[in-house]
Protein backbone atom coordinates (compact mmCIF):
# COMPACT_ATOMS: atom_id res chain seq x y z
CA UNK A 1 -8.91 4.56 -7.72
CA UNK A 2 -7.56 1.52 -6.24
CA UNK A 3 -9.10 0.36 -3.03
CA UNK A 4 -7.20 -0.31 0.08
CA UNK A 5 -6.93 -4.05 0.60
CA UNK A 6 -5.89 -5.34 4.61
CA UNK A 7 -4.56 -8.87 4.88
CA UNK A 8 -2.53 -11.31 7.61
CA UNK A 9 -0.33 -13.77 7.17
CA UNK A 10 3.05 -14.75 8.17
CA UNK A 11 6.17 -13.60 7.38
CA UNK A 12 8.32 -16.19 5.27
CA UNK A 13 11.38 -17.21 6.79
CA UNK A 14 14.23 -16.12 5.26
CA UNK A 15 12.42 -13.24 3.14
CA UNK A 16 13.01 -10.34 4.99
CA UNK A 17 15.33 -7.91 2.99
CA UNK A 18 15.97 -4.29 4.25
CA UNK A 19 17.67 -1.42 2.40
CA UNK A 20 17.44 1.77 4.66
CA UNK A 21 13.73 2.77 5.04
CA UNK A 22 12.52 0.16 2.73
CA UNK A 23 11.99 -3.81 3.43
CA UNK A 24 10.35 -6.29 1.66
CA UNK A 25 9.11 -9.75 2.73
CA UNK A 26 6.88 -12.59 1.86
CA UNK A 27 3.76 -12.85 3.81
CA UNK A 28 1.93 -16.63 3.55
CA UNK A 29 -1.08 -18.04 4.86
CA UNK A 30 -2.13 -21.34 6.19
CA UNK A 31 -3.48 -22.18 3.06
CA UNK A 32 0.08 -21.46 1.34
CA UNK A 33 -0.76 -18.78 -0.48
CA UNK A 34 2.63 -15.86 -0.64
CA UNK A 35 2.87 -12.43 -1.94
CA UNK A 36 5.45 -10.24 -1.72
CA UNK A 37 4.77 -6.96 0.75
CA UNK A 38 6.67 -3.64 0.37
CA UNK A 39 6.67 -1.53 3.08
CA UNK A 40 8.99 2.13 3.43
CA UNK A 41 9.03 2.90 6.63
CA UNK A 42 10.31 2.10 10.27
CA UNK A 43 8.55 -2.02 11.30
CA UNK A 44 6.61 -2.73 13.94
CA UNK A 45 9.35 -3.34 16.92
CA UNK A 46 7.78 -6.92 17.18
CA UNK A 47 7.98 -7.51 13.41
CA UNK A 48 9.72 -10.40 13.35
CA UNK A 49 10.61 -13.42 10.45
CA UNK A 50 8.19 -16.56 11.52
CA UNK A 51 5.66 -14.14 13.39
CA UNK A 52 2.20 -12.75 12.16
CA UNK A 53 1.69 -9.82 10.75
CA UNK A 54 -1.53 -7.53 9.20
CA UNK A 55 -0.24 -5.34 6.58
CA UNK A 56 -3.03 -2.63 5.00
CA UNK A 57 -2.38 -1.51 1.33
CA UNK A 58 -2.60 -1.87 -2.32
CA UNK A 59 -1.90 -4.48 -4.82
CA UNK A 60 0.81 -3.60 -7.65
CA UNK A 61 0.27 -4.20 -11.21
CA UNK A 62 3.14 -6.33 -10.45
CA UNK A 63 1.64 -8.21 -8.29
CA UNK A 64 3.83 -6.58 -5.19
CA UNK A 65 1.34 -5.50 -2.08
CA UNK A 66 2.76 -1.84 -1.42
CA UNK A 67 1.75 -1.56 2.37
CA UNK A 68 1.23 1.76 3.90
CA UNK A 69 0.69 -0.17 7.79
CA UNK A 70 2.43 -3.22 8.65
CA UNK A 71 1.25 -4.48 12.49
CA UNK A 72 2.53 -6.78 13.72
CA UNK A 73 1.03 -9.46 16.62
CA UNK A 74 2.18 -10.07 19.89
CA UNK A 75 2.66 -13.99 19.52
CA UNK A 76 0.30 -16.12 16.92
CA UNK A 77 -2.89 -16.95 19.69
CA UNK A 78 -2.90 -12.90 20.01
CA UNK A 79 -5.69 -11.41 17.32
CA UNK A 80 -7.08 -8.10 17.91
CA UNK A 81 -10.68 -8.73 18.07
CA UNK A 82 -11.52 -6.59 14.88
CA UNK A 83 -9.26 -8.86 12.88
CA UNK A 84 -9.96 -12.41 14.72
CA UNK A 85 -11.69 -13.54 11.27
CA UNK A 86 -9.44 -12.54 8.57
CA UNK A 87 -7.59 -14.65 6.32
CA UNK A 88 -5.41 -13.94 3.75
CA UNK A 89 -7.01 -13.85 0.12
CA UNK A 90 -5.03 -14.76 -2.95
CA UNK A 91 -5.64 -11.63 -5.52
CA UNK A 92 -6.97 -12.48 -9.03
C-alpha cells in the first residue's frame, strides 16, 4: 500500500518534456532539493516552467514521483491557505 505523498516546489527550467498525454519535469525546492514528477494527463493551464507547482502522488521505486494532481499557483506570493506551510521533503 503506498501512501499518497503531496509536495511543492518549482518547476526546473528547461525540464519540461511532453509526449501526448504524458509530461515530465523536475520540481526543486529552495533548499535545492529535485525529483523528477510524471504526470499523464492534461496541466494545469497556468503550469508553467519557472512557476510553482503542488503535485499529489507516489514515489517510484525509481525514484520518479508519479503524480495523479499537478496544481499549479497563480504567481509565487499566491499559497492556498491549506498549503501555506509545506515544503518540499527529499524522500529517503
Amino acid at each position: 500500500h503506498e501512501r499518497s505523498i503531496r509536495a511543492g516546489g518549482m518547476v526546473l527550467e528547461g525540464s519540461w518534456q511532453r509526449d501526448a498525454m504524458l509530461s515530465t519535469f523536475v520540481l526543486t525546492d529552495r533548499q535545492g532539493a529535485e525529483f523528477t514528477v510524471r504526470y499523464e494527463g492534461i496541466l494545469p493551464d497556468l503550469f508553467r516552467e519557472g512557476q510553482g507547482v503542488i503535485v499529489e502522488g507516489t514515489l517510484g521505486n525509481d525514484g520518479v514521483f508519479g503524480a495523479r494532481e499537478v496544481l499549479a499557483k497563480h504567481d509565487e506570493n499566491y499559497m492556498p491557505p491549506e498549503l501555506a506551510g509545506m515544503h518540499l521533503e527529499r524522500p529517503e
